[in-house]
C-alpha atoms as a PDB file:
ATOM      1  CA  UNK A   1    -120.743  67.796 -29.760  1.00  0.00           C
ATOM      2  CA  UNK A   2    -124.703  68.210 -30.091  1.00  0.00           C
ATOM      3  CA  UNK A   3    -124.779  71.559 -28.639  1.00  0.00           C
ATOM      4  CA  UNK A   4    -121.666  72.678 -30.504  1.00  0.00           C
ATOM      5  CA  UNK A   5    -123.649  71.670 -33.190  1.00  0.00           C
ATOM      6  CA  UNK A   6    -126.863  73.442 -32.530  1.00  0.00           C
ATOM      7  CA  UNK A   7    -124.908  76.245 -31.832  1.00  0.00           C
ATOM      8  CA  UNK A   8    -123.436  77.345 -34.812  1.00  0.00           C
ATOM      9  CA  UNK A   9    -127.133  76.053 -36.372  1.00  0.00           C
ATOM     10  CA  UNK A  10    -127.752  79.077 -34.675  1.00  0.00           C
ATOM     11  CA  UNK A  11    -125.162  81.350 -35.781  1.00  0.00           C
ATOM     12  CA  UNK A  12    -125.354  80.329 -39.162  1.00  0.00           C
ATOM     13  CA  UNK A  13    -129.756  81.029 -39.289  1.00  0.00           C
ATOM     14  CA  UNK A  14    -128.829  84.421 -37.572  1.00  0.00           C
ATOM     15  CA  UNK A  15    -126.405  85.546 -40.120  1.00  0.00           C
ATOM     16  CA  UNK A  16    -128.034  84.094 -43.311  1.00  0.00           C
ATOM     17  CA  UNK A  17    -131.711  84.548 -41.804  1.00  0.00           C
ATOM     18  CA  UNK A  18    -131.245  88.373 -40.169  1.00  0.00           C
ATOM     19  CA  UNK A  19    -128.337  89.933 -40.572  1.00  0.00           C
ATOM     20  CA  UNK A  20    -127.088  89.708 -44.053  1.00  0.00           C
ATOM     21  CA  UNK A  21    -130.255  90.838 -45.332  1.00  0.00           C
ATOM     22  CA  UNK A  22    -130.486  93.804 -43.522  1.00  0.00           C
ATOM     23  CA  UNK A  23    -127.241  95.062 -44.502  1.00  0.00           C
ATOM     24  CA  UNK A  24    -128.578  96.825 -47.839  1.00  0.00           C
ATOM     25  CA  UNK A  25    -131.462  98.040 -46.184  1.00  0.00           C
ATOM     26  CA  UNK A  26    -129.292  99.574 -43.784  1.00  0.00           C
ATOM     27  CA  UNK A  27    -126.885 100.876 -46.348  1.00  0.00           C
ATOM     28  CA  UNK A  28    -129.304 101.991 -48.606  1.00  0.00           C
ATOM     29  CA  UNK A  29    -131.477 103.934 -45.199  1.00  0.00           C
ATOM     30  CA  UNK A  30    -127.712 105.270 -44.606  1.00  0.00           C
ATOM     31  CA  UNK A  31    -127.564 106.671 -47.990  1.00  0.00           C
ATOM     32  CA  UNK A  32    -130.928 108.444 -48.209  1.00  0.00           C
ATOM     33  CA  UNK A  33    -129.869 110.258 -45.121  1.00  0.00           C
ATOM     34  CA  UNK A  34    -126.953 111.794 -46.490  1.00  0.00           C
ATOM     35  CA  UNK A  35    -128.488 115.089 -48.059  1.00  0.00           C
ATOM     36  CA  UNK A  36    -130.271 115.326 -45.017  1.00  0.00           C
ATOM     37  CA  UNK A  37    -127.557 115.923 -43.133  1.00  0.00           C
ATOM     38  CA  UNK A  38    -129.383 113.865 -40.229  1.00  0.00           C
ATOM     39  CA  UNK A  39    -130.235 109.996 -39.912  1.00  0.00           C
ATOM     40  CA  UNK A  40    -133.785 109.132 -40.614  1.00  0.00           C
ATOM     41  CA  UNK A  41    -136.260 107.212 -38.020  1.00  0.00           C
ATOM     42  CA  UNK A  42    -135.920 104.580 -40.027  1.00  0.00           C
ATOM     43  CA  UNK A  43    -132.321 103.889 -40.214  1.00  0.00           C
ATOM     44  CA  UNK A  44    -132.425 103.790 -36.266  1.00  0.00           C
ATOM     45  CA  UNK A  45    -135.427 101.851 -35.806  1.00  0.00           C
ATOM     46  CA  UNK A  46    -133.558  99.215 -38.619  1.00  0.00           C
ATOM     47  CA  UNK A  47    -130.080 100.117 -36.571  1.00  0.00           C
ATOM     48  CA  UNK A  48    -131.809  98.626 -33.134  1.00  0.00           C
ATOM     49  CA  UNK A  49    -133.616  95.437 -34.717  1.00  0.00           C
ATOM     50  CA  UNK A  50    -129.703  94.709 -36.025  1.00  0.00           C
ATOM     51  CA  UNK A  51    -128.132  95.707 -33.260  1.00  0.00           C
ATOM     52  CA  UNK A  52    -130.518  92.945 -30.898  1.00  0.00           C
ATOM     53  CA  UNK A  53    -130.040  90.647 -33.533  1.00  0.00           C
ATOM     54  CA  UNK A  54    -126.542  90.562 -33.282  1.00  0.00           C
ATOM     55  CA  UNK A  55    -126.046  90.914 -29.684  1.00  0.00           C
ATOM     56  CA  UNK A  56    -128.353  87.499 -29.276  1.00  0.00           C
ATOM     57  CA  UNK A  57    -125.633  85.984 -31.039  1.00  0.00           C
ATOM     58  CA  UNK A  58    -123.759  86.188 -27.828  1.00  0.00           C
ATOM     59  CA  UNK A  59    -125.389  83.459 -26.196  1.00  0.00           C
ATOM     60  CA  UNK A  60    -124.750  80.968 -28.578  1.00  0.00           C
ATOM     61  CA  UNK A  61    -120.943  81.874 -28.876  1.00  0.00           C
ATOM     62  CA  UNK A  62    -120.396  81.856 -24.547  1.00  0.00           C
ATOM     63  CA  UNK A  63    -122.115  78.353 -25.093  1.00  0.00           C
ATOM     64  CA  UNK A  64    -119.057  77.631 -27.450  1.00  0.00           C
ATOM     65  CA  UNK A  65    -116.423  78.981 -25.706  1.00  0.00           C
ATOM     66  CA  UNK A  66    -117.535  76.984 -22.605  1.00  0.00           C
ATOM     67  CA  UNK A  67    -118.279  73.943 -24.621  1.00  0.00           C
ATOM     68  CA  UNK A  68    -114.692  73.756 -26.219  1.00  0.00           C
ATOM     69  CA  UNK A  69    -112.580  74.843 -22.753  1.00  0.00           C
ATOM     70  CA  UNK A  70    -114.457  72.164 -20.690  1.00  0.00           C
ATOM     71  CA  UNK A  71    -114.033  69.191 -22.620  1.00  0.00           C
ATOM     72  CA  UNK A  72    -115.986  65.790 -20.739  1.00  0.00           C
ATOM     73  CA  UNK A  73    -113.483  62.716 -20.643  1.00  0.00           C
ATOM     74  CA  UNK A  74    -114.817  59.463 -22.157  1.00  0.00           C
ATOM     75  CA  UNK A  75    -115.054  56.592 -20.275  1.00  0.00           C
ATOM     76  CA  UNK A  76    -113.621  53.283 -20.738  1.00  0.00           C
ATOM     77  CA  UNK A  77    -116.727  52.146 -22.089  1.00  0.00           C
ATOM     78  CA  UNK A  78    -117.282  55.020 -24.644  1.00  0.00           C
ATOM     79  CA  UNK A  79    -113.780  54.755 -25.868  1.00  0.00           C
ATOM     80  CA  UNK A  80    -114.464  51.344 -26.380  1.00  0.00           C
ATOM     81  CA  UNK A  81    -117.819  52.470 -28.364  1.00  0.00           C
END
């Protein structure tokens, strides 16, 4: 239950922490390139930091996954607990 825990701890920071506030940035980068024609430097530099950002979320999501299809058994004596 700890590392379910810790897990989403994870998710959560990455979202809040990384991701959300990049998303204007990258909207606003997006934007500015329109006249252009062509996307700037910028928006792909921005566009890689997200895109490792979100793929680290991976980890912590397999950890899940594994977590909730592998469930331990309790023993007698943490039942009783």
């Amino acid at each position: 239950m700890r590392i379910k825990l810790v897990c989403s701890a994870i998710l959560a920071a990455n979202a809040f922490i990384f991701l959300v506030p990049m998303m204007p940035e990258i909207l606003a980068l997006a934007e500015a390139s329109i006249p252009a024609g062509e996307l700037s430097e910028a928006f792909h530099a921005l566009e890689g930091r997200e895109a490792l950002v979100g793929m680290s979320n991976v980890i912590p999501l397999i950890t899940e996954m594994v977590m909730g299809a592998f469930k331990p058994r309790l023993s007698k004596a943490e039942r009783a607990a």
